[in-house]
N, C-alpha and C. Protein backbone atom coordinates (compact mmCIF):
# COMPACT_ATOMS: atom_id res chain seq x y z
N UNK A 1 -2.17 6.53 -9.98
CA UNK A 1 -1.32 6.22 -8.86
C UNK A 1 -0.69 7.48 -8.29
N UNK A 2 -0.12 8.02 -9.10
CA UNK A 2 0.66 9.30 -8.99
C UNK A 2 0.34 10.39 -8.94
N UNK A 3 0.17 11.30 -8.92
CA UNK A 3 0.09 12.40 -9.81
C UNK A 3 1.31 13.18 -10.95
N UNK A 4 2.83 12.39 -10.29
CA UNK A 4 3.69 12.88 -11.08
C UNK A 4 3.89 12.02 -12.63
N UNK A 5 4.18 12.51 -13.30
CA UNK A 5 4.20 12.01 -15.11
C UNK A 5 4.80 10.78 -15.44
N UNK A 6 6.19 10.56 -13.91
CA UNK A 6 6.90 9.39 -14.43
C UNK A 6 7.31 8.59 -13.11
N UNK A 7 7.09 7.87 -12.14
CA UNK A 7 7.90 7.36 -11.48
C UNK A 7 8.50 6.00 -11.43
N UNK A 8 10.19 6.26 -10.88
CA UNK A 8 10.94 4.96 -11.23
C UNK A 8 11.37 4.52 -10.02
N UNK A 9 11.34 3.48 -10.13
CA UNK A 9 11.74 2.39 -8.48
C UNK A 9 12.80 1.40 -8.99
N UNK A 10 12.95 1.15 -7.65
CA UNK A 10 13.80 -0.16 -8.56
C UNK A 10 12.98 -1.60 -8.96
N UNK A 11 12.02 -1.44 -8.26
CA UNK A 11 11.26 -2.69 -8.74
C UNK A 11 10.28 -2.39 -10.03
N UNK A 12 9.83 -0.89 -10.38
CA UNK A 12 8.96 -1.21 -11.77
C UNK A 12 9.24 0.51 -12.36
N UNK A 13 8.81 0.98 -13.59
CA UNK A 13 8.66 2.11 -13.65
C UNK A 13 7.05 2.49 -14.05
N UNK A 14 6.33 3.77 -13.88
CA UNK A 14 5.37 3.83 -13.76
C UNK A 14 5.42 4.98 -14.45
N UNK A 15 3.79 5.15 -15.76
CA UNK A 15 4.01 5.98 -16.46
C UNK A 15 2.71 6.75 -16.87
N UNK A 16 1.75 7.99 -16.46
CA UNK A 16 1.18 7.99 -17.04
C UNK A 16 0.58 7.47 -18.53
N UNK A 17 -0.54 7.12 -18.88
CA UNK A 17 -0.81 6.86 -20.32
C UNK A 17 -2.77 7.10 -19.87
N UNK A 18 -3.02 6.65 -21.08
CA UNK A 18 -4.82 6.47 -21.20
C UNK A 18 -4.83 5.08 -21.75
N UNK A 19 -6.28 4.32 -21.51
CA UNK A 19 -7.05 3.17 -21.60
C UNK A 19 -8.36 3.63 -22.14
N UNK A 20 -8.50 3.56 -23.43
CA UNK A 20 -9.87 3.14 -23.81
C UNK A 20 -10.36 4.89 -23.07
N UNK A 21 -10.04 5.55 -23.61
CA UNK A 21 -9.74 7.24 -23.41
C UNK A 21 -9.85 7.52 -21.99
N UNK A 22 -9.75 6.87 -20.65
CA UNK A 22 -9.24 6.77 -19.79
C UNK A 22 -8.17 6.94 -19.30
N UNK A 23 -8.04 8.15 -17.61
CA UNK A 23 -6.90 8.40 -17.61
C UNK A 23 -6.26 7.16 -16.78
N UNK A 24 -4.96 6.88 -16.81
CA UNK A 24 -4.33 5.39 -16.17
C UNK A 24 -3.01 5.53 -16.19
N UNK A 25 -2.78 4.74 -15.51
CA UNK A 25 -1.00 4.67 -15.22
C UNK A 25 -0.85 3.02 -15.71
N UNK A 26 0.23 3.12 -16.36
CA UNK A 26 1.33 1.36 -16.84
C UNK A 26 2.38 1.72 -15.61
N UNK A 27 2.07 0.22 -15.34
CA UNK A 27 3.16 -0.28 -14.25
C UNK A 27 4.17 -1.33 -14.90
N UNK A 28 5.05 -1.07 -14.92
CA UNK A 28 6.17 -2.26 -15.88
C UNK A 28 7.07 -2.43 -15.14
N UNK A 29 7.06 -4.33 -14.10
CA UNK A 29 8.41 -4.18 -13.64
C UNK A 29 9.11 -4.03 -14.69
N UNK A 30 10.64 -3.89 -13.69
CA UNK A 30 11.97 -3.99 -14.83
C UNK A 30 12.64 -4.90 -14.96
N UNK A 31 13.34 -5.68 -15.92
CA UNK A 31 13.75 -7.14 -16.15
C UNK A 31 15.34 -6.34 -15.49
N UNK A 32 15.77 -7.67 -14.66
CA UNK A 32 16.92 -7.70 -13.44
C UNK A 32 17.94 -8.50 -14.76
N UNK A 33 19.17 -7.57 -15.15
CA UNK A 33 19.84 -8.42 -15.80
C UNK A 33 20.84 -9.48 -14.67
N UNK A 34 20.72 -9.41 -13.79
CA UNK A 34 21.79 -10.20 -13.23
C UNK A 34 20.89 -11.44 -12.54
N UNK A 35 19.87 -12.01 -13.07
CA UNK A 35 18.48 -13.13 -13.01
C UNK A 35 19.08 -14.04 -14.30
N UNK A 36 18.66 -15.18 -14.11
CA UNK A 36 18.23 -16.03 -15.27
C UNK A 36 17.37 -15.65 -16.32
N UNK A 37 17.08 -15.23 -17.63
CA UNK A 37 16.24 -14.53 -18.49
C UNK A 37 14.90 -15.03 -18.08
N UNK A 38 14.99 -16.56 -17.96
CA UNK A 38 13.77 -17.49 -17.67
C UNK A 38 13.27 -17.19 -16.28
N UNK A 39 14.02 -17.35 -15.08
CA UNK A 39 14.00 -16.99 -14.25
C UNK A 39 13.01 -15.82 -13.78
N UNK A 40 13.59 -14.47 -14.65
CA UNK A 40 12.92 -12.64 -14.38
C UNK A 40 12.09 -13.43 -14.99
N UNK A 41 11.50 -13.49 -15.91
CA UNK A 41 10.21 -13.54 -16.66
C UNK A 41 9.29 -14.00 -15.70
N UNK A 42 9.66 -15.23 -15.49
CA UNK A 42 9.16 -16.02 -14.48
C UNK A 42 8.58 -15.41 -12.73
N UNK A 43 9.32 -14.98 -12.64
CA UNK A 43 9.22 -13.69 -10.73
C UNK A 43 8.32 -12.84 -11.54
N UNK A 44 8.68 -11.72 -12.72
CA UNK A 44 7.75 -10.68 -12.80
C UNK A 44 6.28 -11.15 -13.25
N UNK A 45 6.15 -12.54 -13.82
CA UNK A 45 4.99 -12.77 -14.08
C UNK A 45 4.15 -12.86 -13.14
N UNK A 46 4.62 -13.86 -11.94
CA UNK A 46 4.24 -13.91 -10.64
C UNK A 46 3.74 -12.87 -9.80
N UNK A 47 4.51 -11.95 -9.58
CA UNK A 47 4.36 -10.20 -9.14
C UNK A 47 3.78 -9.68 -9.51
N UNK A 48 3.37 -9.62 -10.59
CA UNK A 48 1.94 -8.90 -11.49
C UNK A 48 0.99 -9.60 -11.27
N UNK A 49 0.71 -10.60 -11.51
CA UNK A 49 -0.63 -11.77 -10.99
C UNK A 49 -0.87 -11.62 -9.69
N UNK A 50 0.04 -11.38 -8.76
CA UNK A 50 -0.07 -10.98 -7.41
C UNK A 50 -0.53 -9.91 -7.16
N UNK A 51 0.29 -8.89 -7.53
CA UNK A 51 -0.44 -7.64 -7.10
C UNK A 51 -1.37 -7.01 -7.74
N UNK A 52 -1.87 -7.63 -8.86
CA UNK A 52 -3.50 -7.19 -9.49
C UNK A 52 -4.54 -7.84 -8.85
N UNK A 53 -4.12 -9.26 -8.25
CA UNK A 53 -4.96 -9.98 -7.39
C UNK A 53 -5.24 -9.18 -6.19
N UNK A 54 -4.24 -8.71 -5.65
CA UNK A 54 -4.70 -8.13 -4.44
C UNK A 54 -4.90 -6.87 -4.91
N UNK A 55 -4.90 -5.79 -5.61
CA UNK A 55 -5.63 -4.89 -5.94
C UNK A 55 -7.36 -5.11 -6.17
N UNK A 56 -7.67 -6.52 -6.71
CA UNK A 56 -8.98 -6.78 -6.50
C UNK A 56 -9.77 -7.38 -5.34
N UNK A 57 -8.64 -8.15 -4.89
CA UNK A 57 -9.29 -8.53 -3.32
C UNK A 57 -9.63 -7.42 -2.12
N UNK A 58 -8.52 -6.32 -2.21
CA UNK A 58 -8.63 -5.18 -1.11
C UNK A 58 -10.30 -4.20 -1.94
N UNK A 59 -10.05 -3.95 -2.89
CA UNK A 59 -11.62 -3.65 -3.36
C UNK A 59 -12.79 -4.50 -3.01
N UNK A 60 -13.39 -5.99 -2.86
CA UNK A 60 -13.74 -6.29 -2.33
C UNK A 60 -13.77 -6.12 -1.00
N UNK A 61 -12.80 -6.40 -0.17
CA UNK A 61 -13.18 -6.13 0.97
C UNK A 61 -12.84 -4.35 1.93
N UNK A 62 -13.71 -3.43 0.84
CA UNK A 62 -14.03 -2.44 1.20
C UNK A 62 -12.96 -1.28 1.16
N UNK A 63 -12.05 -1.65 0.78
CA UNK A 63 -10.50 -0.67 0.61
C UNK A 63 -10.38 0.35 -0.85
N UNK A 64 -10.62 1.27 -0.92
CA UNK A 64 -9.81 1.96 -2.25
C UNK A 64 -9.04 1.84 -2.95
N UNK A 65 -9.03 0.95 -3.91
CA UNK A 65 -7.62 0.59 -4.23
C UNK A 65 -7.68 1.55 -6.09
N UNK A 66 -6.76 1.81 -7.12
CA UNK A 66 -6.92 1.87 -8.35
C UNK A 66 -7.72 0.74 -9.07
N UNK A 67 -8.53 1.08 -9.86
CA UNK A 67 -9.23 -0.23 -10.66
C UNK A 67 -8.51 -0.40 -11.77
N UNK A 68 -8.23 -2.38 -11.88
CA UNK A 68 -6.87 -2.37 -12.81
C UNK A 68 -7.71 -3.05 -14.42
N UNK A 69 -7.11 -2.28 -15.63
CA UNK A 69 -8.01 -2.13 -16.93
C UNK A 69 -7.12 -3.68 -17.48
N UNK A 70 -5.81 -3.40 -17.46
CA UNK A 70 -5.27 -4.61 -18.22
C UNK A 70 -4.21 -5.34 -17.62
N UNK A 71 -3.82 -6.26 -17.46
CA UNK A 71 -2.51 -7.23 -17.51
C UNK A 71 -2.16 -7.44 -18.85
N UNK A 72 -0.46 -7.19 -18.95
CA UNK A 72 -0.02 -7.24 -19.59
C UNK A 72 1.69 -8.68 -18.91
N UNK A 73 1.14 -10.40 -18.79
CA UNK A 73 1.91 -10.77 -18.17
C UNK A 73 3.05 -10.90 -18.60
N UNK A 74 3.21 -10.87 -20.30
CA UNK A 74 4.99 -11.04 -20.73
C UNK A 74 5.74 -9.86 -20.69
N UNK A 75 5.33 -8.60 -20.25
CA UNK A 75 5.74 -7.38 -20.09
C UNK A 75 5.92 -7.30 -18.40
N UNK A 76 4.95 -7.87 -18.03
CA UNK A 76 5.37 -7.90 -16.64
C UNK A 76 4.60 -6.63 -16.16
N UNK A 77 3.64 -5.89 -16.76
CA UNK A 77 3.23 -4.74 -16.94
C UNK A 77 1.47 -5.10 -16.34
N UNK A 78 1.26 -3.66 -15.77
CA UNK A 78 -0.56 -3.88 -15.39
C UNK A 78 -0.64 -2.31 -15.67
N UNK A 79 -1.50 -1.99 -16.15
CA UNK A 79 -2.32 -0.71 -16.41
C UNK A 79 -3.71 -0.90 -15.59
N UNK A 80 -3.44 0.61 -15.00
CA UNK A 80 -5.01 0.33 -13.74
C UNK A 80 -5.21 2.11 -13.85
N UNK A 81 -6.29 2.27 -13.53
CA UNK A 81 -7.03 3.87 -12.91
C UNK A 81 -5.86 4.99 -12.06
N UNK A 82 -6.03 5.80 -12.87
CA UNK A 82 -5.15 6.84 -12.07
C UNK A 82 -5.89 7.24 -11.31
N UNK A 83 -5.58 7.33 -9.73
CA UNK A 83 -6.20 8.05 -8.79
C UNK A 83 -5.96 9.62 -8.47
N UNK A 84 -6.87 10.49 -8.63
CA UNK A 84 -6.61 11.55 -8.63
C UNK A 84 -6.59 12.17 -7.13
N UNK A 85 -5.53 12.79 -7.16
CA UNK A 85 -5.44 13.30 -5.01
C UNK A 85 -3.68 13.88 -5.17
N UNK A 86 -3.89 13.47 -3.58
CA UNK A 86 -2.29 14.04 -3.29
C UNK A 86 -1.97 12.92 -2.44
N UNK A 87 -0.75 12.86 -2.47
CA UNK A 87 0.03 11.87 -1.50
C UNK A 87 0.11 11.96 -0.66
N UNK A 88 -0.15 11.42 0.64
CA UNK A 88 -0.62 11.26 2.07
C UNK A 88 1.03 11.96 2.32
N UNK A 89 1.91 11.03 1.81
CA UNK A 89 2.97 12.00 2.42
C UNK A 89 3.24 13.34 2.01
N UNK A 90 2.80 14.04 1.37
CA UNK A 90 3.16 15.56 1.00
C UNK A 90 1.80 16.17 1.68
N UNK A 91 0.47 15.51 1.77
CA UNK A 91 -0.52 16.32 2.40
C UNK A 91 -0.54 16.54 3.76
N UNK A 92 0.27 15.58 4.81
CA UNK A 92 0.36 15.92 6.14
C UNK A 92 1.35 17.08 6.77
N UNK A 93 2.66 17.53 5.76
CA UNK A 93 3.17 18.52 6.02
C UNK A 93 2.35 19.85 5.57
N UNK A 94 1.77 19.91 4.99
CA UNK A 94 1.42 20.78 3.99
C UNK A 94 -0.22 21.07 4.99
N UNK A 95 -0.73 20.24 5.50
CA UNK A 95 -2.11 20.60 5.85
C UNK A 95 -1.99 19.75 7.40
N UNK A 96 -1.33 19.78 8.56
CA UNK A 96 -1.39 19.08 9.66
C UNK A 96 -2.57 19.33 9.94
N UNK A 97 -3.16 19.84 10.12
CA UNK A 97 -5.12 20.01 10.96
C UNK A 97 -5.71 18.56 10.30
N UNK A 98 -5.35 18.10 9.16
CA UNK A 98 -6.31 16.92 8.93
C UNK A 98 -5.68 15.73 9.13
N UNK A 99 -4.93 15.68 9.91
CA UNK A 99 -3.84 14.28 10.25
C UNK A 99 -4.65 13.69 11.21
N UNK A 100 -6.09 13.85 12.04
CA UNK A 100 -6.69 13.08 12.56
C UNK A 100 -7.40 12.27 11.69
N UNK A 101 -7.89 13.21 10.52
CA UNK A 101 -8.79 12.74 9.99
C UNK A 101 -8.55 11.81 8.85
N UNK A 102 -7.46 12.05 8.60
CA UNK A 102 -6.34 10.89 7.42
C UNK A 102 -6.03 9.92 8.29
N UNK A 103 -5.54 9.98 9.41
CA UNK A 103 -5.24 8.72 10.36
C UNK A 103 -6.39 7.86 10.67
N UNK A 104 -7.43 8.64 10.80
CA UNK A 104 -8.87 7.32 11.05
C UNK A 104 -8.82 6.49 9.75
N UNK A 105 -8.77 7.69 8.34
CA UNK A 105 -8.98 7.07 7.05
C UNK A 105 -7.95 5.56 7.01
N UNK A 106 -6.91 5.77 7.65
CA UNK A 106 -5.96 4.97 7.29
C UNK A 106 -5.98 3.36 7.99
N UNK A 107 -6.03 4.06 9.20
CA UNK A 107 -6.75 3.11 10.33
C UNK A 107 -7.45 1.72 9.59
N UNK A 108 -8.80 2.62 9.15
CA UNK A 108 -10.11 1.36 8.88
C UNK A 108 -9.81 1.06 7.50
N UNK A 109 -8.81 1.54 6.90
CA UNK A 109 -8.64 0.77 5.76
C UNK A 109 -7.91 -0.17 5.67
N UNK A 110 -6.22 -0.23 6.80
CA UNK A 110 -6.01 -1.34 7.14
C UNK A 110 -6.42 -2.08 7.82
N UNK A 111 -7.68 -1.81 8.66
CA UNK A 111 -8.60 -2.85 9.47
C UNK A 111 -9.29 -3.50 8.33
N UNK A 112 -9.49 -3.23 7.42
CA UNK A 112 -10.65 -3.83 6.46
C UNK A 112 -9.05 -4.68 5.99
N UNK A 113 -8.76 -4.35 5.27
CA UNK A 113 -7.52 -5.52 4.83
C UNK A 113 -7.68 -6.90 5.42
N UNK A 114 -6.42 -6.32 7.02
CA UNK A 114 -6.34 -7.68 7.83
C UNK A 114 -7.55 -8.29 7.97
N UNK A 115 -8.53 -8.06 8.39
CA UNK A 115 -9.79 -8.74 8.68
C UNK A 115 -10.36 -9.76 7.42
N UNK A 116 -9.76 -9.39 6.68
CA UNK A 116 -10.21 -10.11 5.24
C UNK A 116 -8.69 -10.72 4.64
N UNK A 117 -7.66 -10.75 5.68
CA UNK A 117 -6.35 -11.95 5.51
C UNK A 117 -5.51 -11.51 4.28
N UNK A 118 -5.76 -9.63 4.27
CA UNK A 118 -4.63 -9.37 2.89
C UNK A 118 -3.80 -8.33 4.19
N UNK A 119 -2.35 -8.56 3.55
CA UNK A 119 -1.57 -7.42 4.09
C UNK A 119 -0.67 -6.63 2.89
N UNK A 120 -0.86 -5.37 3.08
CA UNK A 120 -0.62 -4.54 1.98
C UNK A 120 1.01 -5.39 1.77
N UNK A 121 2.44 -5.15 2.56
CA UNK A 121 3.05 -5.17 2.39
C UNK A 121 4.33 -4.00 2.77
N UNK A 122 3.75 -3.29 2.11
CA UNK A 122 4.82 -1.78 2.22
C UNK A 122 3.64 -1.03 2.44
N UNK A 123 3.29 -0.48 3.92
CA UNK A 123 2.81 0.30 4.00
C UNK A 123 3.40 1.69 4.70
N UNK A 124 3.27 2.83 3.63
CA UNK A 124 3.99 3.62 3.81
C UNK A 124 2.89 4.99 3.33
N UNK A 125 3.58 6.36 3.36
CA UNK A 125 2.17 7.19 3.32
C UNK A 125 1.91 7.76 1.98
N UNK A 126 3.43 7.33 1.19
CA UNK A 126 3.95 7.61 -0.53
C UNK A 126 3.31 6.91 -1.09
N UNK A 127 2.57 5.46 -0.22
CA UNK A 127 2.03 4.51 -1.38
C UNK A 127 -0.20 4.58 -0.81
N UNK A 128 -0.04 5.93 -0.37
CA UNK A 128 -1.52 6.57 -0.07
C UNK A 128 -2.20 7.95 -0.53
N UNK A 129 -3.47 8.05 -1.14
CA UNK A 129 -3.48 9.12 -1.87
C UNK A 129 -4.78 9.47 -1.50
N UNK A 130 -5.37 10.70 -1.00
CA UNK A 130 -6.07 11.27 -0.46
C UNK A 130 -7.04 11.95 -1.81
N UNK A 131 -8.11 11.63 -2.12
CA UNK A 131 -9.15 12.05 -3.55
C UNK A 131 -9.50 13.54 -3.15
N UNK A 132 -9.78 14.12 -3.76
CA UNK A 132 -9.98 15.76 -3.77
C UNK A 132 -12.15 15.50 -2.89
N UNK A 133 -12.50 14.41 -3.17
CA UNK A 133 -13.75 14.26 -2.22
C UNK A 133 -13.26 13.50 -1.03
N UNK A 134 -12.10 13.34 -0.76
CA UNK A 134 -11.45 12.84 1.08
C UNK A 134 -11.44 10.97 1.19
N UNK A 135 -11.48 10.79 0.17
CA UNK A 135 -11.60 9.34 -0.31
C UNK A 135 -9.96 8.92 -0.06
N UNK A 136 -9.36 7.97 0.71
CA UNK A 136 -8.25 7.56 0.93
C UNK A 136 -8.19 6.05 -0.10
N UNK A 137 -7.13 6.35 -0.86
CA UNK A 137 -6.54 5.23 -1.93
C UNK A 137 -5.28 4.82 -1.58
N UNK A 138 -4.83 2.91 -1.15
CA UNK A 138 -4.26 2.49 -1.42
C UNK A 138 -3.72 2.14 -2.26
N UNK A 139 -2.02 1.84 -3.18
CA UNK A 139 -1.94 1.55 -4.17
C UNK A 139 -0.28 0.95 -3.72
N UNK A 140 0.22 0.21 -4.90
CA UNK A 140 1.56 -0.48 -4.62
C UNK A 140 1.68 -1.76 -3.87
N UNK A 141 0.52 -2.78 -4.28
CA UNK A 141 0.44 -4.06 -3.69
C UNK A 141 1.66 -4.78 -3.48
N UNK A 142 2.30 -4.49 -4.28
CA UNK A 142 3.81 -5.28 -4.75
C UNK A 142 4.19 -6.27 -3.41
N UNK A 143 4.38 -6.32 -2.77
CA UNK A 143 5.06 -7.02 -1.37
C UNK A 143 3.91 -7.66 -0.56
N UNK A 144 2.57 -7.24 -1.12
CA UNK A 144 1.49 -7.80 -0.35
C UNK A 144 1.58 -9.56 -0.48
N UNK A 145 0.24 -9.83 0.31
CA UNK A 145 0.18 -11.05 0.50
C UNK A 145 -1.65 -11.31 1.06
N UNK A 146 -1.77 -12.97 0.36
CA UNK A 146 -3.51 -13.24 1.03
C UNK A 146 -3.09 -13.89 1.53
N UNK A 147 -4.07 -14.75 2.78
CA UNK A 147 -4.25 -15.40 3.84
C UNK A 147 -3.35 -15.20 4.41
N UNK A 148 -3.33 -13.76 5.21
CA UNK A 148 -1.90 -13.36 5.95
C UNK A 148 -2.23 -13.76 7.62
N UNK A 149 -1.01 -14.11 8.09
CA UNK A 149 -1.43 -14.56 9.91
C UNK A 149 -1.18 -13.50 10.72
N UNK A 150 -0.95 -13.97 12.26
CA UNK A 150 -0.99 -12.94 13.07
C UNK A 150 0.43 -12.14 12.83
N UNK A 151 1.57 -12.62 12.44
CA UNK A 151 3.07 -11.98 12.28
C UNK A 151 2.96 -11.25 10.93
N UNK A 152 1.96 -11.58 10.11
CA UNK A 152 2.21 -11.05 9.08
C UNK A 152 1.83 -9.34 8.97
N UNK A 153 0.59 -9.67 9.72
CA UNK A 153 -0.38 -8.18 9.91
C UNK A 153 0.24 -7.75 11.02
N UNK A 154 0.87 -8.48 12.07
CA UNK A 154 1.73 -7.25 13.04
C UNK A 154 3.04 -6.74 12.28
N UNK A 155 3.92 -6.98 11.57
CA UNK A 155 4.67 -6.35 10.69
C UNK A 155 4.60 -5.72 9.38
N UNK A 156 3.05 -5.81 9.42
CA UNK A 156 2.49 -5.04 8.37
C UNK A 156 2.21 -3.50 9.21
N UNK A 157 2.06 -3.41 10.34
CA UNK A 157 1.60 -2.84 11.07
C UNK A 157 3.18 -1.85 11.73
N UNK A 158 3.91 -2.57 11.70
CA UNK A 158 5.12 -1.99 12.50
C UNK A 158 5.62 -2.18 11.35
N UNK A 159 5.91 -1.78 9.95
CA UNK A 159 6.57 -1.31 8.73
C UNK A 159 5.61 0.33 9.15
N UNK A 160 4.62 0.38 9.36
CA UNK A 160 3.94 1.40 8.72
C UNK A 160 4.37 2.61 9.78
N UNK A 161 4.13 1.76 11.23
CA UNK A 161 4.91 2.78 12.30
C UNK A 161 6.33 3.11 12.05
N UNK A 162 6.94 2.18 11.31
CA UNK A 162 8.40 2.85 11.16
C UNK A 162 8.16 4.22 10.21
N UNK A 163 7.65 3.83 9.17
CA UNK A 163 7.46 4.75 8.08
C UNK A 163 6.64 5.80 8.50
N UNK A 164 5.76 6.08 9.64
CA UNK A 164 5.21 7.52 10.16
C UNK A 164 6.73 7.73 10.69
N UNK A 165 7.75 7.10 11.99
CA UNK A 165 8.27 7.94 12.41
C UNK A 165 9.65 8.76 11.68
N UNK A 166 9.83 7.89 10.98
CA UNK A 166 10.70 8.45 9.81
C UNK A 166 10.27 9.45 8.70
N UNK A 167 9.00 9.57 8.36
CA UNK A 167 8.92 11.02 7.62
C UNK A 167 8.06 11.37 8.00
N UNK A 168 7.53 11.41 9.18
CA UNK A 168 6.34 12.00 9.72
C UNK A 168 6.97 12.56 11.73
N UNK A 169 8.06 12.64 11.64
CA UNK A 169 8.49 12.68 13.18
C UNK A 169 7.69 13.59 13.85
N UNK A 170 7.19 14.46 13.22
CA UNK A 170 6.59 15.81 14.26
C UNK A 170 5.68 15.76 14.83
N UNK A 171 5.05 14.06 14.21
CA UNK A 171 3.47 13.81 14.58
C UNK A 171 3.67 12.32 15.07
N UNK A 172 3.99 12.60 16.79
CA UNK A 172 4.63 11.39 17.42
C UNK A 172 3.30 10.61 17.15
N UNK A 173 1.93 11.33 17.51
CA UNK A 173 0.64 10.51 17.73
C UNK A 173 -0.29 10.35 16.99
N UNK A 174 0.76 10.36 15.52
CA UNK A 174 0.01 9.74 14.45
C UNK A 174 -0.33 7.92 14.43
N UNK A 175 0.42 7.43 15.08
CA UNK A 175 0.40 5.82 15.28
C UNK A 175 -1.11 5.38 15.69
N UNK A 176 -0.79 6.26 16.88
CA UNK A 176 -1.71 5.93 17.97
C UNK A 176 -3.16 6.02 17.25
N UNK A 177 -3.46 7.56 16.43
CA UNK A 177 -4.76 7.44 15.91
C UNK A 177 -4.97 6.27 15.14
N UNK A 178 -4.24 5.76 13.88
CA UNK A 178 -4.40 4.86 13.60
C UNK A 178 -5.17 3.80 14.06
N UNK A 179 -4.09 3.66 15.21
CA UNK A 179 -4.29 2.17 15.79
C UNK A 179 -5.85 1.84 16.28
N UNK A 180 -6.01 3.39 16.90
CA UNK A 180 -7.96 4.01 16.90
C UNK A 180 -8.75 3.26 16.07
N UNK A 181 -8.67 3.04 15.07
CA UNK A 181 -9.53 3.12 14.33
C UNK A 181 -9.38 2.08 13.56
N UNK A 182 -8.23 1.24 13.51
CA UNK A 182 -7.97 0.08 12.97
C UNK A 182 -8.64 -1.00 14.12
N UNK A 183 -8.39 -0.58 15.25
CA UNK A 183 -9.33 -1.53 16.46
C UNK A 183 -10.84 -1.94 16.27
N UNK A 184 -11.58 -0.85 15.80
CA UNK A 184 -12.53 -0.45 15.12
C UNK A 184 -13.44 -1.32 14.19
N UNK A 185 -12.39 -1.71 13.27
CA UNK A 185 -12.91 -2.49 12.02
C UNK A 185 -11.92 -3.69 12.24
N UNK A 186 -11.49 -3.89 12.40
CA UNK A 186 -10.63 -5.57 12.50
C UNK A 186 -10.84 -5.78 14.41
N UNK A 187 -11.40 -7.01 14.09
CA UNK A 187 -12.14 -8.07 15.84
C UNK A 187 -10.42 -8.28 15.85
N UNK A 188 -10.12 -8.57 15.82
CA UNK A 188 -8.39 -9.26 16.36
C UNK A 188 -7.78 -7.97 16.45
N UNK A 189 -7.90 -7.02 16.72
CA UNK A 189 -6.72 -5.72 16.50
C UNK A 189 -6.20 -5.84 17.82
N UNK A 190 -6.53 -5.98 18.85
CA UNK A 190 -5.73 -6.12 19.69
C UNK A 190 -4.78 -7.17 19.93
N UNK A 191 -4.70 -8.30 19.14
CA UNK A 191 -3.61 -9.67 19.49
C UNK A 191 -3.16 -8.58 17.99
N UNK A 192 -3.14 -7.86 16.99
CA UNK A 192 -1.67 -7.74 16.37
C UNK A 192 -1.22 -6.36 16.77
N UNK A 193 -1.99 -5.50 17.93
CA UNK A 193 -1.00 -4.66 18.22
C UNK A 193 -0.25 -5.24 19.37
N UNK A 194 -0.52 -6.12 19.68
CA UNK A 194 0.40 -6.56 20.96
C UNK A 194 1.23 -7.41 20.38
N UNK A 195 1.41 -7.94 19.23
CA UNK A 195 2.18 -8.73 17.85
C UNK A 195 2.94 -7.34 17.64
N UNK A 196 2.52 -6.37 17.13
CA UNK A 196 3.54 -5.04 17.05
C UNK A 196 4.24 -4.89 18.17
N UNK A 197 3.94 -5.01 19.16
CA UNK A 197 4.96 -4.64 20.45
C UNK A 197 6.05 -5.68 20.70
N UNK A 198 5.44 -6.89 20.27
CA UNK A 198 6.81 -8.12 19.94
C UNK A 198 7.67 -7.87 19.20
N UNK A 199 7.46 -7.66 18.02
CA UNK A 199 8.04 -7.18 16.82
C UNK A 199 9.15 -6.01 17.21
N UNK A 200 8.55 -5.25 17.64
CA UNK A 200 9.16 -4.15 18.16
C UNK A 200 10.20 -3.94 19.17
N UNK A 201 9.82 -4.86 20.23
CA UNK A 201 10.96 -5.52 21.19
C UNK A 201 12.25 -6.20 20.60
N UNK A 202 11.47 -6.79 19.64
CA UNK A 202 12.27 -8.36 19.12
C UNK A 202 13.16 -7.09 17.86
N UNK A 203 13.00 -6.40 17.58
CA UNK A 203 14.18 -5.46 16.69
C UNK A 203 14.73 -4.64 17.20
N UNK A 204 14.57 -4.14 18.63
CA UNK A 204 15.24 -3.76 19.32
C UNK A 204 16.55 -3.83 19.53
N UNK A 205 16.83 -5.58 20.08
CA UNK A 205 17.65 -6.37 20.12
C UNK A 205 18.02 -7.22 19.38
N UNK A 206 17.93 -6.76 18.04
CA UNK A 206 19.06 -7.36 16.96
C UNK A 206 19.49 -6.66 16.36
């Protein structure tokens, strides 16, 4: 997932380890003491079944995702493939000349998603990792969702534009490539970018 040794969220912590002498990352939500005991158990079991599901559904339908080795559901824990790369967000400051070419990547990978009724959820450029052969990896299903509709994939879509213009400001027309290339591979891209422009209006004014 990472490349760094340890990362902590508030929803899980994530830890390098190996599988079956495989390199891999454990994902372990964290039990919420201020939940019902029954309750957390209950949500994180759910959340893990979820987002290993859609870690296998976005592989099917043509997306990069980590390949996941184990569920672990009373831990609340999944161990999957460490993807080896850099983080979309540290590689676009660091190398702007290939921000066309990461933006197409990004594009047709969320066109392959929606078109096949998954929406990542949190799409952001921390939860994208660029392979040392130019291979773009999704990872961090957590918030995703299947059989997603037209509001779902236009605010899947306008999370992600927020998240270019907030750590990506310098690259106003990073959206736009995207949107290139997400048109591309998803037949409906035009009813959810015009669903993004609702969205977008409609938060305007609240």
């Amino acid at each position: 997932m990472s490349t760094d040794p340890c990362d902590t969220g508030a929803e899980a912590v994530v830890t390098r380890t190996e599988y079956l002498g495989l390199p891999a990352v454990r994902k372990a939500r964290v039990p919420k003491g201020y939940r019902h005991p029954d309750l957390d158990r209950s949500l994180r079991a759910h959340r893990t079944r979820n987002e290993a599901r859609l870690l296998r559904e976005a592989r099917r339908a043509g997306v990069r995702t980590p390949a996941v080795y184990d569920i672990d559901i009373a831990e609340g824990a999944i161990t999957m493939e460490f993807a080896e790369g850099r983080k979309v967000r540290d590689l676009i400051p660091s190398e702007p000349g290939l921000l066309p070419e990461v933006c197409s990547k990004i594009g047709s990978a969320v066109g392959k998603l929606h078109r096949n009724g998954i929406c990542h959820g949190d799409l952001t450029t921390s939860n994208m990792i660029l392979s040392p052969e130019g291979e773009l990896c999704l990872f961090d299903f957590s918030l995703g969702s299947l059989k997603a509709d037209l509001e779902a994939m236009g605010t899947d879509l306008h999370l992600l534009e927020r998240a270019l213009a907030s750590a990506h400001s310098e690259h106003p027309e990073a959206f736009g490539l995207i949107a290139e290339a997400y048109l591309e591979e998803m037949p409906d891209g035009k009813a959810v970018l015009d669903r993004v422009e609702v969205i977008r209006k409609r938060a305007r004014y609240t």
